[in-house]
C-alpha atoms as a PDB file:
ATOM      1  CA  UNK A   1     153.824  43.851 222.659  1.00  0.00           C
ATOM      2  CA  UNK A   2     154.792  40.433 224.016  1.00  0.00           C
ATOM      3  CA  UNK A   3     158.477  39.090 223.500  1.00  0.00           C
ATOM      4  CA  UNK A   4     159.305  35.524 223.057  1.00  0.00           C
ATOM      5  CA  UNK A   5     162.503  34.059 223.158  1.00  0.00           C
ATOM      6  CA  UNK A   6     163.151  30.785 222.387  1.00  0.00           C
ATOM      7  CA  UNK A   7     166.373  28.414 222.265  1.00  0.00           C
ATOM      8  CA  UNK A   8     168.027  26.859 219.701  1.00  0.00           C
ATOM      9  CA  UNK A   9     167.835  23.309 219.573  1.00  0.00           C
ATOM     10  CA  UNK A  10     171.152  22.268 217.854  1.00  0.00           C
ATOM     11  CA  UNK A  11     173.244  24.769 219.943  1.00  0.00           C
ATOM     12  CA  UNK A  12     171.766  24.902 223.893  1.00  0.00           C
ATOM     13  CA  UNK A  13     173.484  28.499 224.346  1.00  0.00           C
ATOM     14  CA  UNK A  14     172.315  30.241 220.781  1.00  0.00           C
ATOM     15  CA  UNK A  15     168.639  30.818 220.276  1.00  0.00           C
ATOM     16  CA  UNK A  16     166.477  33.878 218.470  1.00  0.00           C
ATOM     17  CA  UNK A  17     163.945  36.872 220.477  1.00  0.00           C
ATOM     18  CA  UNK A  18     160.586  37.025 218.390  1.00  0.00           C
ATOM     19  CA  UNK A  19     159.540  40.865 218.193  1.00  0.00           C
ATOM     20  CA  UNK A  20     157.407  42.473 216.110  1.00  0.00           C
ATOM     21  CA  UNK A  21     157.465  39.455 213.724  1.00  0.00           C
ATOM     22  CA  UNK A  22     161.302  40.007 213.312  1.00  0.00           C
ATOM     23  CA  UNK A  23     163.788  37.863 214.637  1.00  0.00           C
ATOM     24  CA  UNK A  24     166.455  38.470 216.389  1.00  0.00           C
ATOM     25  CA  UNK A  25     169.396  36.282 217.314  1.00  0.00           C
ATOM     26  CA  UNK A  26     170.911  36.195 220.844  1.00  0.00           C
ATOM     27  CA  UNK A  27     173.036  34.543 223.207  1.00  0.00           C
ATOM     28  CA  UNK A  28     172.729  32.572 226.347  1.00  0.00           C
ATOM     29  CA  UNK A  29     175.308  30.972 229.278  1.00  0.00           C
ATOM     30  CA  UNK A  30     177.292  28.826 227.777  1.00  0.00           C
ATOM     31  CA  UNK A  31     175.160  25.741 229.761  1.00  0.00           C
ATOM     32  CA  UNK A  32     172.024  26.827 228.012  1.00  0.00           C
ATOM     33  CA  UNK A  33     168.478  27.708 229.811  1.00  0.00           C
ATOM     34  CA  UNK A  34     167.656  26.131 233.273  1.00  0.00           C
ATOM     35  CA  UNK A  35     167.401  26.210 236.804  1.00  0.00           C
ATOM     36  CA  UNK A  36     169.999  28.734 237.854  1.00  0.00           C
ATOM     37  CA  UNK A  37     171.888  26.785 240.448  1.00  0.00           C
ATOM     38  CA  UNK A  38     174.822  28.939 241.493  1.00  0.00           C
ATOM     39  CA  UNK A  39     176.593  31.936 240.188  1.00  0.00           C
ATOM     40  CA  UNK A  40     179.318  31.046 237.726  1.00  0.00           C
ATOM     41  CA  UNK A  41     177.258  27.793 236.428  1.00  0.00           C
ATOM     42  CA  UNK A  42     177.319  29.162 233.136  1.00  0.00           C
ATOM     43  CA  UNK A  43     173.415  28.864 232.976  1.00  0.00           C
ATOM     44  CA  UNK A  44     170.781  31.960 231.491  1.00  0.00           C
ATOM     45  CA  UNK A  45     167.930  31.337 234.213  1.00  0.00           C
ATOM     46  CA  UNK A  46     164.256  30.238 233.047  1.00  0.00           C
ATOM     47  CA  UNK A  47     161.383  32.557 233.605  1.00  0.00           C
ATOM     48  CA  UNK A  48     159.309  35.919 232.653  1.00  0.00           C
ATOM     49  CA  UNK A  49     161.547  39.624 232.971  1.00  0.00           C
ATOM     50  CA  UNK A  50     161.296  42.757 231.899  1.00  0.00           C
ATOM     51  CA  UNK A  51     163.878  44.784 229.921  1.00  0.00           C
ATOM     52  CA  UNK A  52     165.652  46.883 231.072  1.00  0.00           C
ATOM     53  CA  UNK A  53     168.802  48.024 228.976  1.00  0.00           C
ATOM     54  CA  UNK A  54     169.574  46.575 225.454  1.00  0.00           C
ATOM     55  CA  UNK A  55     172.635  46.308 223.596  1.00  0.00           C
ATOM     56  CA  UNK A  56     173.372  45.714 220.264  1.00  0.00           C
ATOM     57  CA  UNK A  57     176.147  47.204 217.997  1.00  0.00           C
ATOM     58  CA  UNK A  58     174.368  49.204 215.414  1.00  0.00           C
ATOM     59  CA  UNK A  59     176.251  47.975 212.683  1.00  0.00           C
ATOM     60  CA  UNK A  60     174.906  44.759 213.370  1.00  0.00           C
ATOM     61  CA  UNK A  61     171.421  45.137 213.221  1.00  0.00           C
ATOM     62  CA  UNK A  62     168.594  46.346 210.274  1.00  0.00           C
ATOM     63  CA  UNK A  63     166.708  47.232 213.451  1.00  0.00           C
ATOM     64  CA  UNK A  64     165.994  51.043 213.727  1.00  0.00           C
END
């Protein structure tokens, strides 16, 4: 099932993950989406990856 995530336009490092028609809120760098130019530049880089670990507190989340 595809996964969409999408950022927030009044807030560059908040933004939601579409899943299952639910949605999720999540977090980015604290400079928003981009062009990742160096480590430490605070940005979440642009592009298509796979999951590999998730985590969420449980008593956070209606997600089971």
């Amino acid at each position: 099932m595809p996964l969409k995530i999408t950022c927030e336009r009044k807030n560059k490092h908040e933004g939601s993950l579409l899943y299952n028609n639910k949605k999720i809120k999540c977090l980015f760098g604290f400079s928003g989406i981009g062009v990742k130019q160096r480590e430490g530049d605070g940005i979440t880089p642009k592009g298509v990856y796979s999951f590999t670990n998730v985590f969420y507190r449980a008593d956070r989340t209606t997600m089971h």
